[in-house]
PDB file of N, CA and C in Angstrom:
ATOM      1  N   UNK A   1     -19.613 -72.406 -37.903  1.00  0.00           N
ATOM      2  CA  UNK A   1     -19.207 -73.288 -36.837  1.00  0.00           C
ATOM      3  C   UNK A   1     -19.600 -74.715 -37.225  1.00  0.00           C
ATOM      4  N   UNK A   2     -18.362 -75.944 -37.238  1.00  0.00           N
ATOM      5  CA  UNK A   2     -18.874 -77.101 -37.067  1.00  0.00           C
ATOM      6  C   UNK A   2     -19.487 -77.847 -35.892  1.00  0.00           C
ATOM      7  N   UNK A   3     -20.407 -78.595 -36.144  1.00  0.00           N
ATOM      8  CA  UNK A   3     -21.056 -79.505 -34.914  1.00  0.00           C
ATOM      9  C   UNK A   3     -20.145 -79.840 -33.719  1.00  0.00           C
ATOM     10  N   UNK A   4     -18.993 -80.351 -34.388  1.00  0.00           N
ATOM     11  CA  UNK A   4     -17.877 -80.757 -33.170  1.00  0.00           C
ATOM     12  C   UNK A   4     -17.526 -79.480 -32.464  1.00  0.00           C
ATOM     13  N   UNK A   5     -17.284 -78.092 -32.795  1.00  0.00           N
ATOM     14  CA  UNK A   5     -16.875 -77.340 -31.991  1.00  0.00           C
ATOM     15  C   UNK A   5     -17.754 -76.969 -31.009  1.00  0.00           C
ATOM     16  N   UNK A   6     -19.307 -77.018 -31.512  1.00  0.00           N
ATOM     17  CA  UNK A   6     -20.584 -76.558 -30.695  1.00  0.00           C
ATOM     18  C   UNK A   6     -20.245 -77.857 -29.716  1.00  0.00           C
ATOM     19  N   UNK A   7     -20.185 -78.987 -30.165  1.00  0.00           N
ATOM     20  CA  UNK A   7     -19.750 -79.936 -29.203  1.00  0.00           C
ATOM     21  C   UNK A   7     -18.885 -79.527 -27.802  1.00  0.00           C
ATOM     22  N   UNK A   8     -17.889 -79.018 -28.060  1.00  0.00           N
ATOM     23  CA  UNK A   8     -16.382 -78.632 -27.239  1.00  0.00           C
ATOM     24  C   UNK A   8     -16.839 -77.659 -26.565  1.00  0.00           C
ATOM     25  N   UNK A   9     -17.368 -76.566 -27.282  1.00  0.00           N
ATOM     26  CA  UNK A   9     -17.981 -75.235 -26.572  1.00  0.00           C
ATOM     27  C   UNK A   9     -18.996 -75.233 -25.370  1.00  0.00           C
ATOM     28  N   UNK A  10     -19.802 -76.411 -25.793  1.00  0.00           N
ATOM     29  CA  UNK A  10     -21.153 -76.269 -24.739  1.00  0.00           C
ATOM     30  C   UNK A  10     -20.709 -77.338 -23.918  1.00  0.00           C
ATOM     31  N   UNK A  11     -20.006 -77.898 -24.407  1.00  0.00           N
ATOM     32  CA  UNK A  11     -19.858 -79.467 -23.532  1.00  0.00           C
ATOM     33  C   UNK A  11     -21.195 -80.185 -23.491  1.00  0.00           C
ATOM     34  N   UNK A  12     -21.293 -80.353 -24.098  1.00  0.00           N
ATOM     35  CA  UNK A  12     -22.776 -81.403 -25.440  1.00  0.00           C
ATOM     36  C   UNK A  12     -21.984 -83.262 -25.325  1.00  0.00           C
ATOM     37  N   UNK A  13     -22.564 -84.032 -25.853  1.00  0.00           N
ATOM     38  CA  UNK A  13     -22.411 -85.015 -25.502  1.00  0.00           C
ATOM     39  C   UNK A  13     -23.137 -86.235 -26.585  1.00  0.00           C
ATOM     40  N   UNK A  14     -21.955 -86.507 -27.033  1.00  0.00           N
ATOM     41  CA  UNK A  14     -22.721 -87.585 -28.318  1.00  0.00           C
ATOM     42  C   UNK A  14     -22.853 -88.232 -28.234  1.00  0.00           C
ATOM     43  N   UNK A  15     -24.288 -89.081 -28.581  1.00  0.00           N
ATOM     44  CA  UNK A  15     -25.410 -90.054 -28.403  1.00  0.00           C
ATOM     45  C   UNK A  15     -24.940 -91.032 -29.727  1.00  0.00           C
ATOM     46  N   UNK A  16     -25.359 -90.644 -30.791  1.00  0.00           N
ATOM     47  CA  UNK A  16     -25.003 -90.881 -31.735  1.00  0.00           C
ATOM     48  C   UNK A  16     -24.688 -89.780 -33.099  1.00  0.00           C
ATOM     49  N   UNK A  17     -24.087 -90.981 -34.139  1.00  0.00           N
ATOM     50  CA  UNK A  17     -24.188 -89.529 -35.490  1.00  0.00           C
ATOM     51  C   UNK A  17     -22.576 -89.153 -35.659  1.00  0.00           C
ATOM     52  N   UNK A  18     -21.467 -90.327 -34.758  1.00  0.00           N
ATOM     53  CA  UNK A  18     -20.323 -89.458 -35.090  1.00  0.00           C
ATOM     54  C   UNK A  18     -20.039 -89.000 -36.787  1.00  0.00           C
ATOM     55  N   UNK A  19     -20.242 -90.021 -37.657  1.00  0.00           N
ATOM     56  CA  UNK A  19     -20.279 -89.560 -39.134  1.00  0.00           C
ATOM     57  C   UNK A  19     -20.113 -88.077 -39.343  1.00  0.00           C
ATOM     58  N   UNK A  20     -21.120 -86.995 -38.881  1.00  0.00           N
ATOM     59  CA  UNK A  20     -21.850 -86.175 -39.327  1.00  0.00           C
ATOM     60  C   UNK A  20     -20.927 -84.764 -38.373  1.00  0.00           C
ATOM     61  N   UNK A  21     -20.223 -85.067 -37.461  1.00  0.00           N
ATOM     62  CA  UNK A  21     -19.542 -84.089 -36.652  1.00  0.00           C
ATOM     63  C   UNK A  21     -19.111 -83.153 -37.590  1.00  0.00           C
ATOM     64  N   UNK A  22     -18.519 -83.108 -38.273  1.00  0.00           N
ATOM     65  CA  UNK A  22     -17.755 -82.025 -39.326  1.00  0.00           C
ATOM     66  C   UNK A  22     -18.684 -81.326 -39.420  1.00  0.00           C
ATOM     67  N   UNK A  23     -20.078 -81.507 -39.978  1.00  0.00           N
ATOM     68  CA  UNK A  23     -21.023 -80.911 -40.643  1.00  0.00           C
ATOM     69  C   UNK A  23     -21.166 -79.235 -40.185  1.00  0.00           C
ATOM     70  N   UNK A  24     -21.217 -78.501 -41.218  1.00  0.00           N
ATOM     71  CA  UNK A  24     -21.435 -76.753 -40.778  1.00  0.00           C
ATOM     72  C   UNK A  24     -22.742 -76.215 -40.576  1.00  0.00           C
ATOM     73  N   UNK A  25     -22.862 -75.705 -39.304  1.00  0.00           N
ATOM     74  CA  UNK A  25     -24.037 -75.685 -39.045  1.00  0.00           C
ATOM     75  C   UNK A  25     -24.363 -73.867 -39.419  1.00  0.00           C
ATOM     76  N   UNK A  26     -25.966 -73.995 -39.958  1.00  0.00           N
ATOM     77  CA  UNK A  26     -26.276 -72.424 -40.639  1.00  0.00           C
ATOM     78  C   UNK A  26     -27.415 -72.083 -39.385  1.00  0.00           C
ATOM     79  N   UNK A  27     -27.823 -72.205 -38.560  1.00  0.00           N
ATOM     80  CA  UNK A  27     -29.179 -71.930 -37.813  1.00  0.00           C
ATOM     81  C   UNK A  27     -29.138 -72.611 -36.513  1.00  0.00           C
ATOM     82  N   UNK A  28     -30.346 -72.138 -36.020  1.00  0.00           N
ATOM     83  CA  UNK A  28     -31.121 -72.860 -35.119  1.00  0.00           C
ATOM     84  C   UNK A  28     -32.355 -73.325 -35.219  1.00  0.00           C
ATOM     85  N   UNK A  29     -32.953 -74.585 -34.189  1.00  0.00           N
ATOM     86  CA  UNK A  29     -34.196 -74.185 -34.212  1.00  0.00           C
ATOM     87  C   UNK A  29     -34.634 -75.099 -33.172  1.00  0.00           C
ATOM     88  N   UNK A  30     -35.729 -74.484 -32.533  1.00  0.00           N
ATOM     89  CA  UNK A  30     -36.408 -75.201 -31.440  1.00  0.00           C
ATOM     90  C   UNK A  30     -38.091 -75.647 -32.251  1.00  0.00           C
ATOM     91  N   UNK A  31     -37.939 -77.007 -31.730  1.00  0.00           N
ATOM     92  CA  UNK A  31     -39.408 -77.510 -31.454  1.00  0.00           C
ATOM     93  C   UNK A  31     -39.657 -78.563 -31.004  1.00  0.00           C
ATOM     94  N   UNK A  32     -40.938 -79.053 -30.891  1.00  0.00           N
ATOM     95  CA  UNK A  32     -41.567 -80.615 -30.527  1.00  0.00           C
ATOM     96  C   UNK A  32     -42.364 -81.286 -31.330  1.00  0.00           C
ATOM     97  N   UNK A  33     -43.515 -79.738 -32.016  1.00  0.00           N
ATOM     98  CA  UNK A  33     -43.906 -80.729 -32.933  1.00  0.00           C
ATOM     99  C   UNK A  33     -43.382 -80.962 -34.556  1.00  0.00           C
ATOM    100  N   UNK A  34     -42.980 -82.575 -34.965  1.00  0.00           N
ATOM    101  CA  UNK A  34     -42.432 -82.342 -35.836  1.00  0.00           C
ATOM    102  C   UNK A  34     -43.350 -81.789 -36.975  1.00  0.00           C
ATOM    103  N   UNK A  35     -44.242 -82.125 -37.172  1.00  0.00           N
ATOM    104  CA  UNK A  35     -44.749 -81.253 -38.699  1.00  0.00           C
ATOM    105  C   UNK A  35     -44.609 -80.023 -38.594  1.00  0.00           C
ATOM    106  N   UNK A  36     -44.397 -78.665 -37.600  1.00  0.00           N
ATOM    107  CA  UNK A  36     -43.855 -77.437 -37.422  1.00  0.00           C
ATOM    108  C   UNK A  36     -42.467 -77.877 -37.802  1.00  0.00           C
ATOM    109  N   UNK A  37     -41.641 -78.047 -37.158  1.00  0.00           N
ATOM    110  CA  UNK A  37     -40.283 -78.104 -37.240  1.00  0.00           C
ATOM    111  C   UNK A  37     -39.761 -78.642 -39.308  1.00  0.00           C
ATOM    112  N   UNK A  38     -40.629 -79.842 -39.556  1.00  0.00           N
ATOM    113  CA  UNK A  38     -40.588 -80.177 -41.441  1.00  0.00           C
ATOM    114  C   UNK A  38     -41.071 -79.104 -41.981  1.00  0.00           C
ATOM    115  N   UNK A  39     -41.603 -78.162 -41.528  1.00  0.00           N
ATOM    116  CA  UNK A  39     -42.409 -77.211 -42.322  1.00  0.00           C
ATOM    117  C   UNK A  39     -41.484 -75.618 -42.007  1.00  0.00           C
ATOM    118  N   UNK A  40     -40.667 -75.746 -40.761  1.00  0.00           N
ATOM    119  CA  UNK A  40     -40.470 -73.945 -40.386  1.00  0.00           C
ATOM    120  C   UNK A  40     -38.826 -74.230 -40.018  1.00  0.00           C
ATOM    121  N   UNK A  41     -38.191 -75.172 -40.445  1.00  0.00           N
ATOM    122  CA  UNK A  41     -36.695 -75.271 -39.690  1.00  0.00           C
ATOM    123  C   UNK A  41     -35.500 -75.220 -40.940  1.00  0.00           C
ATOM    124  N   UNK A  42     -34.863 -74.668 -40.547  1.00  0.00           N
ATOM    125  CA  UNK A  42     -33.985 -74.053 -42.103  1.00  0.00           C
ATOM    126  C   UNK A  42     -32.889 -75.138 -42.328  1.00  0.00           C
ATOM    127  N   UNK A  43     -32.451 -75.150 -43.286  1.00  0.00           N
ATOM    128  CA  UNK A  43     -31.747 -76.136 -43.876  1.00  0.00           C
ATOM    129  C   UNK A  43     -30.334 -75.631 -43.523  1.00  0.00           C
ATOM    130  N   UNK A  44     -29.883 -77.264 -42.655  1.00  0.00           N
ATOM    131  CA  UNK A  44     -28.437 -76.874 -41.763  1.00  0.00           C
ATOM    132  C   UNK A  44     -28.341 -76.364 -40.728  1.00  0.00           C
ATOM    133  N   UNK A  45     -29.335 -76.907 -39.872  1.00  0.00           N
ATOM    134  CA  UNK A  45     -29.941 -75.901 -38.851  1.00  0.00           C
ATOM    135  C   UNK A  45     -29.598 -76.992 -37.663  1.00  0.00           C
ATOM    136  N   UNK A  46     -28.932 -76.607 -36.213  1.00  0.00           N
ATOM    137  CA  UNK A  46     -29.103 -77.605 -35.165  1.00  0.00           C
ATOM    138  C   UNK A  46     -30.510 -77.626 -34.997  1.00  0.00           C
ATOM    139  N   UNK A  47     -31.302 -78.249 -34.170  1.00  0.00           N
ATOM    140  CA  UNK A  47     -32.611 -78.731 -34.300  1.00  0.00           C
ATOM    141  C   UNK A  47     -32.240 -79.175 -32.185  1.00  0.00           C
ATOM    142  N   UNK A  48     -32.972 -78.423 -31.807  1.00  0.00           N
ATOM    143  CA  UNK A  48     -33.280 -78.337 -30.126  1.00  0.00           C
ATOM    144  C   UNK A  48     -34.163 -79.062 -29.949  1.00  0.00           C
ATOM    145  N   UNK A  49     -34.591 -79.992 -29.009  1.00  0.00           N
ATOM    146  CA  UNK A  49     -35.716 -80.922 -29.175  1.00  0.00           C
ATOM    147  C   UNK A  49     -36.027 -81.647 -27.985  1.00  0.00           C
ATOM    148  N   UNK A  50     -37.196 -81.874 -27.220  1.00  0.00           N
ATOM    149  CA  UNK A  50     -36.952 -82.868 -26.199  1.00  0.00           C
ATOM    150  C   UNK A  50     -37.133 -84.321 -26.856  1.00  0.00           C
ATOM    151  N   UNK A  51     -37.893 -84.185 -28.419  1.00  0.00           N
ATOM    152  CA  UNK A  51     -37.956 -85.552 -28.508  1.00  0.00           C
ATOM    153  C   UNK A  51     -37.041 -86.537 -28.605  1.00  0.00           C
ATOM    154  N   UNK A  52     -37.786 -88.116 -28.581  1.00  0.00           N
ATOM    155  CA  UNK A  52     -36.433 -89.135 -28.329  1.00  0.00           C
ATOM    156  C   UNK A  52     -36.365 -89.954 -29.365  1.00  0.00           C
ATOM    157  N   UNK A  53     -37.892 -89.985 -29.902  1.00  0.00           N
ATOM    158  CA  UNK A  53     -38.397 -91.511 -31.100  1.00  0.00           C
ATOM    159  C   UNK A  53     -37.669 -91.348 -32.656  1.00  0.00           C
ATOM    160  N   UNK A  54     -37.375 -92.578 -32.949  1.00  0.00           N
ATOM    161  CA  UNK A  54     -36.810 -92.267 -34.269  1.00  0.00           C
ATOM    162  C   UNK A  54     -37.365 -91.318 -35.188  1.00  0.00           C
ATOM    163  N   UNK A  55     -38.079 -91.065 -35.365  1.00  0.00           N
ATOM    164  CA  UNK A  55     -39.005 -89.567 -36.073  1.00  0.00           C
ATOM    165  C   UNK A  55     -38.098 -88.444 -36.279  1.00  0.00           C
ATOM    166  N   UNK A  56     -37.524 -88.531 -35.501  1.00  0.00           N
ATOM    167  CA  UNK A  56     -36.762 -87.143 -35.352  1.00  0.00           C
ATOM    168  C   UNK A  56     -35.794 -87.221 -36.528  1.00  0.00           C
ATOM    169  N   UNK A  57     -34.786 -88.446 -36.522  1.00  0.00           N
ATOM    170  CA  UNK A  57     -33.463 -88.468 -37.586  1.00  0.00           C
ATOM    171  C   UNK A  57     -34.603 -88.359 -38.491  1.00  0.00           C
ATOM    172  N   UNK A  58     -35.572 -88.957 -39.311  1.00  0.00           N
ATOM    173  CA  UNK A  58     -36.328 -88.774 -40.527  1.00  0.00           C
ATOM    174  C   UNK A  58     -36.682 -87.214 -41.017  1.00  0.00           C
ATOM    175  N   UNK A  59     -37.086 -86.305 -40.110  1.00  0.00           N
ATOM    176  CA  UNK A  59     -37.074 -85.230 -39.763  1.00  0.00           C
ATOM    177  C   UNK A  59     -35.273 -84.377 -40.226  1.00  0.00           C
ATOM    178  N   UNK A  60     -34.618 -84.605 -39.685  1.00  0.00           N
ATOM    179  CA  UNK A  60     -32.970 -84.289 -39.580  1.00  0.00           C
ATOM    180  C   UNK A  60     -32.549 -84.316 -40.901  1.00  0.00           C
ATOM    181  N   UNK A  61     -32.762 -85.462 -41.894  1.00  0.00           N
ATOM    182  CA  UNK A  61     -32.470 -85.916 -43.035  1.00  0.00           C
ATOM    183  C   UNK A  61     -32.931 -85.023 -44.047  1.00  0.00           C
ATOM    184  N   UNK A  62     -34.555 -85.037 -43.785  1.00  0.00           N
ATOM    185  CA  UNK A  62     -35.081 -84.368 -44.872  1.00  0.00           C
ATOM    186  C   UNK A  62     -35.049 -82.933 -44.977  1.00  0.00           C
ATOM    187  N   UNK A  63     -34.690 -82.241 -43.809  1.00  0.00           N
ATOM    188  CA  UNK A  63     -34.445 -81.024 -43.389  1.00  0.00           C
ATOM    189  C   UNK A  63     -32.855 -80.925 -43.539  1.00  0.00           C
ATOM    190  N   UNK A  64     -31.527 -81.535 -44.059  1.00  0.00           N
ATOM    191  CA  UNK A  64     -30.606 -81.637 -44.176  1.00  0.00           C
ATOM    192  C   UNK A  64     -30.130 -81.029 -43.021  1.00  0.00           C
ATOM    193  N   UNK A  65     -30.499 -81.035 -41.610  1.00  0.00           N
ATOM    194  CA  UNK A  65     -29.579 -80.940 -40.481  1.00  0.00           C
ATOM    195  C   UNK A  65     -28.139 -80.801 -39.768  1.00  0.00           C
ATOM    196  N   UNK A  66     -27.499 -80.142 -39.591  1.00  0.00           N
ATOM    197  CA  UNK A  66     -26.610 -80.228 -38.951  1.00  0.00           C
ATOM    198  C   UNK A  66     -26.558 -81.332 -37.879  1.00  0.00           C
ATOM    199  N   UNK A  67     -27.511 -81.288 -36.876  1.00  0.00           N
ATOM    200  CA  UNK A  67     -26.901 -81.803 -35.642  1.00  0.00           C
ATOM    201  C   UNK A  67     -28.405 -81.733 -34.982  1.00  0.00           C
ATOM    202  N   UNK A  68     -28.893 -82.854 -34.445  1.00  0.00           N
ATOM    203  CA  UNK A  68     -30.104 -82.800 -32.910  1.00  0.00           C
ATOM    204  C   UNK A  68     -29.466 -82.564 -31.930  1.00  0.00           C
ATOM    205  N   UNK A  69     -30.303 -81.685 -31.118  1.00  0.00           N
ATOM    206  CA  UNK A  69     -29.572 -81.591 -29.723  1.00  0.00           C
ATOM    207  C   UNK A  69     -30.898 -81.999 -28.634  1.00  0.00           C
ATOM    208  N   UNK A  70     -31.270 -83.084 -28.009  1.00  0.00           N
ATOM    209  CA  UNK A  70     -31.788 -83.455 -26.860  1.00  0.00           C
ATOM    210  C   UNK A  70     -31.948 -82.686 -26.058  1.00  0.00           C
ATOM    211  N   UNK A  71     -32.714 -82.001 -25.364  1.00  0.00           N
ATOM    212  CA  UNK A  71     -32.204 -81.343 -24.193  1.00  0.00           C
ATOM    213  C   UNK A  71     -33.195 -81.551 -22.775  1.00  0.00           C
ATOM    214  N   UNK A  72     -32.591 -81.453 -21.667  1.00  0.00           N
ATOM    215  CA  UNK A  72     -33.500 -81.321 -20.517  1.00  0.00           C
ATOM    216  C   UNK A  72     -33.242 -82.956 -19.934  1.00  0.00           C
ATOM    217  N   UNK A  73     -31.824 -82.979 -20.621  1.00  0.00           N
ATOM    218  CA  UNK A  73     -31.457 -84.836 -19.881  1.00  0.00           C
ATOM    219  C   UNK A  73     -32.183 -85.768 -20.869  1.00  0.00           C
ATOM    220  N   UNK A  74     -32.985 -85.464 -21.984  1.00  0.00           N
ATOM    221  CA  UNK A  74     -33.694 -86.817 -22.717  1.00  0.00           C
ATOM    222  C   UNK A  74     -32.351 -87.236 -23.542  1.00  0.00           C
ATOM    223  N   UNK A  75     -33.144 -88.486 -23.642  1.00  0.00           N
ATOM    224  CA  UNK A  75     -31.542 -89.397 -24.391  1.00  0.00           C
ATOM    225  C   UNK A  75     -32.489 -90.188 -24.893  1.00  0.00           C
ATOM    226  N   UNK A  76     -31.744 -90.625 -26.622  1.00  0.00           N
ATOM    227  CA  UNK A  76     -32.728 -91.408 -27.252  1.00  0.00           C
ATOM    228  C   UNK A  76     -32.542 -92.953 -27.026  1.00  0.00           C
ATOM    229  N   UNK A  77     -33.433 -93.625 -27.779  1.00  0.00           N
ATOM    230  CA  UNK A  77     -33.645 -94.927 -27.673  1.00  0.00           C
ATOM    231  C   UNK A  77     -32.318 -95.688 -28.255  1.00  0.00           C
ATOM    232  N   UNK A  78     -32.238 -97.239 -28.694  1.00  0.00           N
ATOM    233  CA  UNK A  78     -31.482 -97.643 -29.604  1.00  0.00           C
ATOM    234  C   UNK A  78     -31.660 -97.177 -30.814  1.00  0.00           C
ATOM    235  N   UNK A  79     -33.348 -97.617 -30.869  1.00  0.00           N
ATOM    236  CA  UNK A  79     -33.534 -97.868 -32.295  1.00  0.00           C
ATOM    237  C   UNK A  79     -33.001 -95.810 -32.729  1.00  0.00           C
ATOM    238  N   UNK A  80     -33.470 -95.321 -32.031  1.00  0.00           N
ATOM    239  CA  UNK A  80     -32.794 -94.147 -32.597  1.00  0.00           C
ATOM    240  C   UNK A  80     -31.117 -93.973 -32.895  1.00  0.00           C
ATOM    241  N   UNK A  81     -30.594 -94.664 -31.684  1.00  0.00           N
ATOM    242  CA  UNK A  81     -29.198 -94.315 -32.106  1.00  0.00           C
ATOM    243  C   UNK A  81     -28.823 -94.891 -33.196  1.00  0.00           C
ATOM    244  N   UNK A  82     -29.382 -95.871 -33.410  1.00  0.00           N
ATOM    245  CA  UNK A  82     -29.133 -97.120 -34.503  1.00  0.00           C
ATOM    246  C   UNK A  82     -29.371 -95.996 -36.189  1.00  0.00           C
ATOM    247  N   UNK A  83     -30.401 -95.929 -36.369  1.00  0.00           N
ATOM    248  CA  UNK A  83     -30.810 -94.758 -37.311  1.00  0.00           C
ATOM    249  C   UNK A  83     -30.313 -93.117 -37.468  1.00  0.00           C
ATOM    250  N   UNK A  84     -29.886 -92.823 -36.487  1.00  0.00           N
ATOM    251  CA  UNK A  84     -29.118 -91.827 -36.468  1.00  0.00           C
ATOM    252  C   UNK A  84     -27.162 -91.782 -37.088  1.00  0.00           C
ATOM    253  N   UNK A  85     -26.942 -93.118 -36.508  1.00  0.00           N
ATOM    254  CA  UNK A  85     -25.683 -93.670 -37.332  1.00  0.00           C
ATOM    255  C   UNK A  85     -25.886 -94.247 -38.049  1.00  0.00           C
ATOM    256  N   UNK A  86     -27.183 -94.690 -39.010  1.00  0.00           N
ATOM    257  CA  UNK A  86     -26.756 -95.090 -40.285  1.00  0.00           C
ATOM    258  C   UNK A  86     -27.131 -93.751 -41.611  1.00  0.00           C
ATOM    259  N   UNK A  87     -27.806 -92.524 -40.994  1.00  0.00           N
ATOM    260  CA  UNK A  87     -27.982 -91.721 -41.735  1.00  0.00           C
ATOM    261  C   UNK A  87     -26.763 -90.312 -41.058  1.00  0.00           C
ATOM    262  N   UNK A  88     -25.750 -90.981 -40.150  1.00  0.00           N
ATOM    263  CA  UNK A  88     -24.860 -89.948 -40.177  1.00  0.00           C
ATOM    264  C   UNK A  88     -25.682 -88.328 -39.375  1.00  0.00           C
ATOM    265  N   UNK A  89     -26.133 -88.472 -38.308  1.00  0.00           N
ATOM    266  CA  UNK A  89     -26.949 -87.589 -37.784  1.00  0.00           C
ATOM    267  C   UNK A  89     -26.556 -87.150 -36.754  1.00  0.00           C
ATOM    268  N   UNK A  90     -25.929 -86.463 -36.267  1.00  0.00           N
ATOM    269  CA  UNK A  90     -24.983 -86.543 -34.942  1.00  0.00           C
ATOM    270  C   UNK A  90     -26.408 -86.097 -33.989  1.00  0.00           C
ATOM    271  N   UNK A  91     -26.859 -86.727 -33.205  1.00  0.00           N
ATOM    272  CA  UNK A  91     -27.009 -86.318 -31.771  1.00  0.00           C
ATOM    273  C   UNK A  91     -26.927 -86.225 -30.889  1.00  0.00           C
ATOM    274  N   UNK A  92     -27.232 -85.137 -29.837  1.00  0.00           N
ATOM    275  CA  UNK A  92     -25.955 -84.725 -29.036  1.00  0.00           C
ATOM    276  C   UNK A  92     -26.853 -84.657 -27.652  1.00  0.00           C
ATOM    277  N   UNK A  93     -26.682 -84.550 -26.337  1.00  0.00           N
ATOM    278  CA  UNK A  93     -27.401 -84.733 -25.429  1.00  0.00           C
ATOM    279  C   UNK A  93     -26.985 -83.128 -24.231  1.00  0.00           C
ATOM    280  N   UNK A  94     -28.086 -82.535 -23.901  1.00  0.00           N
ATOM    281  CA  UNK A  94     -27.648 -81.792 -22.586  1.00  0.00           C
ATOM    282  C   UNK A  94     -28.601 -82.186 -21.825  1.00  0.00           C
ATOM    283  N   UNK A  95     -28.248 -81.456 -20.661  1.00  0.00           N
ATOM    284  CA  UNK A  95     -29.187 -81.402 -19.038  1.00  0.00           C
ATOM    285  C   UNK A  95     -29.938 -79.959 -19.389  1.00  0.00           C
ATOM    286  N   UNK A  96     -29.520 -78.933 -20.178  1.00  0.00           N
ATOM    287  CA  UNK A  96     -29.945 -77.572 -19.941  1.00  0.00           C
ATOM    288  C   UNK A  96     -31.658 -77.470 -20.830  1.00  0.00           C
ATOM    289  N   UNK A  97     -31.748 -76.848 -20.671  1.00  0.00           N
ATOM    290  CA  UNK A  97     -33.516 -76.665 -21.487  1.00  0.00           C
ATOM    291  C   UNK A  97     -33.147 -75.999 -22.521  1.00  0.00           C
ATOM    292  N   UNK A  98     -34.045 -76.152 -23.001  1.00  0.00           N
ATOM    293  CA  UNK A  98     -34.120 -75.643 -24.799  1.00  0.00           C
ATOM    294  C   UNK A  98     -33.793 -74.532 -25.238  1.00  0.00           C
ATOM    295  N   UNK A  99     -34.959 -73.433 -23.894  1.00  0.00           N
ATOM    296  CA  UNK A  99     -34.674 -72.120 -24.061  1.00  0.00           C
ATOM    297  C   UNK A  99     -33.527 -71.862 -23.513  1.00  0.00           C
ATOM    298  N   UNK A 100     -32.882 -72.166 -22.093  1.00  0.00           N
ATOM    299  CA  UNK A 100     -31.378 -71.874 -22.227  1.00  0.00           C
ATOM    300  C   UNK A 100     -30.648 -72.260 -22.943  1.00  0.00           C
ATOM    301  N   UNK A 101     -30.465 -73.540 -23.525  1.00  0.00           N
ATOM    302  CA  UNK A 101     -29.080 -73.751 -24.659  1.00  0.00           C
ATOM    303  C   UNK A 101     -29.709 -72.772 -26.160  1.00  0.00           C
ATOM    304  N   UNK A 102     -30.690 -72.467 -26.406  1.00  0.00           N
ATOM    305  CA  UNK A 102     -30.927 -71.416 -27.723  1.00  0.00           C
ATOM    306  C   UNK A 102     -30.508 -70.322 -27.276  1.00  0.00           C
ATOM    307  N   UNK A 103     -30.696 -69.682 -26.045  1.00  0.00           N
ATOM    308  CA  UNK A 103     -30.109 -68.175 -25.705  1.00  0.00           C
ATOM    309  C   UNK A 103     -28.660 -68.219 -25.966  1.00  0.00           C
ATOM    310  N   UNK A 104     -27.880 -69.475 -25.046  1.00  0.00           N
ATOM    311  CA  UNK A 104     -26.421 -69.628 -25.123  1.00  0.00           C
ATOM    312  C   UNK A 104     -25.727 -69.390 -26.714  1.00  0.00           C
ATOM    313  N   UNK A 105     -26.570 -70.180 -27.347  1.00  0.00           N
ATOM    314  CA  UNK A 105     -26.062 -71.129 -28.650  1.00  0.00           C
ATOM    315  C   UNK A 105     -26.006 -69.253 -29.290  1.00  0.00           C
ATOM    316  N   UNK A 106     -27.076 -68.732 -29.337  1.00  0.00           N
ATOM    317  CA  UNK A 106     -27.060 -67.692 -29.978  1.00  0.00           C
ATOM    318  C   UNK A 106     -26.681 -66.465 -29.540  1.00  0.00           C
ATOM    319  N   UNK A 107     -26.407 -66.180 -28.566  1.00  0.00           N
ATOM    320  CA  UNK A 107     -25.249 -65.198 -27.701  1.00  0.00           C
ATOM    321  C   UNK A 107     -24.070 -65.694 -28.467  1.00  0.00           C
ATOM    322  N   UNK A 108     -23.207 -66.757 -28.541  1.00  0.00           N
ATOM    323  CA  UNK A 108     -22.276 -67.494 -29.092  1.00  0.00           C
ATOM    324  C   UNK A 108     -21.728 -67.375 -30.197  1.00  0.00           C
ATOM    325  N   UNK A 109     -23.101 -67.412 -31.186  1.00  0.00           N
ATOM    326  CA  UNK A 109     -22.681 -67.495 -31.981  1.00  0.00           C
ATOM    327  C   UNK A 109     -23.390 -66.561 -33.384  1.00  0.00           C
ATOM    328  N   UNK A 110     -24.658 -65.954 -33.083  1.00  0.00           N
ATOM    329  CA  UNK A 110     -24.953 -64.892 -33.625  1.00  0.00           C
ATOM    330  C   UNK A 110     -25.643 -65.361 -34.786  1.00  0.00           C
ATOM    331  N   UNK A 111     -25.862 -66.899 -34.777  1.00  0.00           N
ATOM    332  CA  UNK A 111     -26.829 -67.399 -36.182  1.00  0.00           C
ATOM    333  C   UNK A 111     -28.138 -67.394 -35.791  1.00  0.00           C
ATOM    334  N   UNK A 112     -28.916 -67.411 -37.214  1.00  0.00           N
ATOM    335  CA  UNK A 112     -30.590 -67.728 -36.889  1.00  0.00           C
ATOM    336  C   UNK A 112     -31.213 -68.585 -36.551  1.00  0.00           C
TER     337      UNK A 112
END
């Protein structure tokens, strides 16, 4: 599945990162703290997150990411959106919580 369809499917909502929509996503993964998430999140993986601070795209990059997904209504800063479109990072925004959009995402779609 590409980012844009998880887009269409959940009705997700882009913040920034259009660049990066195509991108094929292999996983999931939930967290907050990032040195767990640099250390335990699979490569190509959406990335569930309440965080907002630019940290995160640095995180996204080096973890070659599919897609951030915000959740629980957080929405990032500029300086994030700003950094997120210049490294092509799509992030995407819901209202739902973490653990519900991971149950959804993976009922859906049957990845890790």
């Amino acid at each position: 599945m590409k980012v844009k369809e998880l887009i269409q499917r959940f009705g997700l909502t882009v913040a920034a990162g259009n660049g990066g929509l195509g991108r094929e996503i292999r996983g999931g993964h939930c967290g907050d703290l990032l040195s767990e998430v640099m250390g335990h999140s699979p490569i190509g993986c959406v990335w569930l997150t309440i965080q907002v601070h630019q940290n995160i795209v640095a995180v996204a990059v080096l973890r070659e990411m599919a897609a951030i997904v915000l959740t629980g209504g957080n929405a990032p800063d500029e300086a994030t959106r700003d950094r997120a479109n210049e490294e092509n990072i799509p992030i995407l925004l819901s209202s739902a919580t973490s653990y519900d959009l991971a149950g959804r995402f993976f009922a859906a779609t049957g990845l890790p």
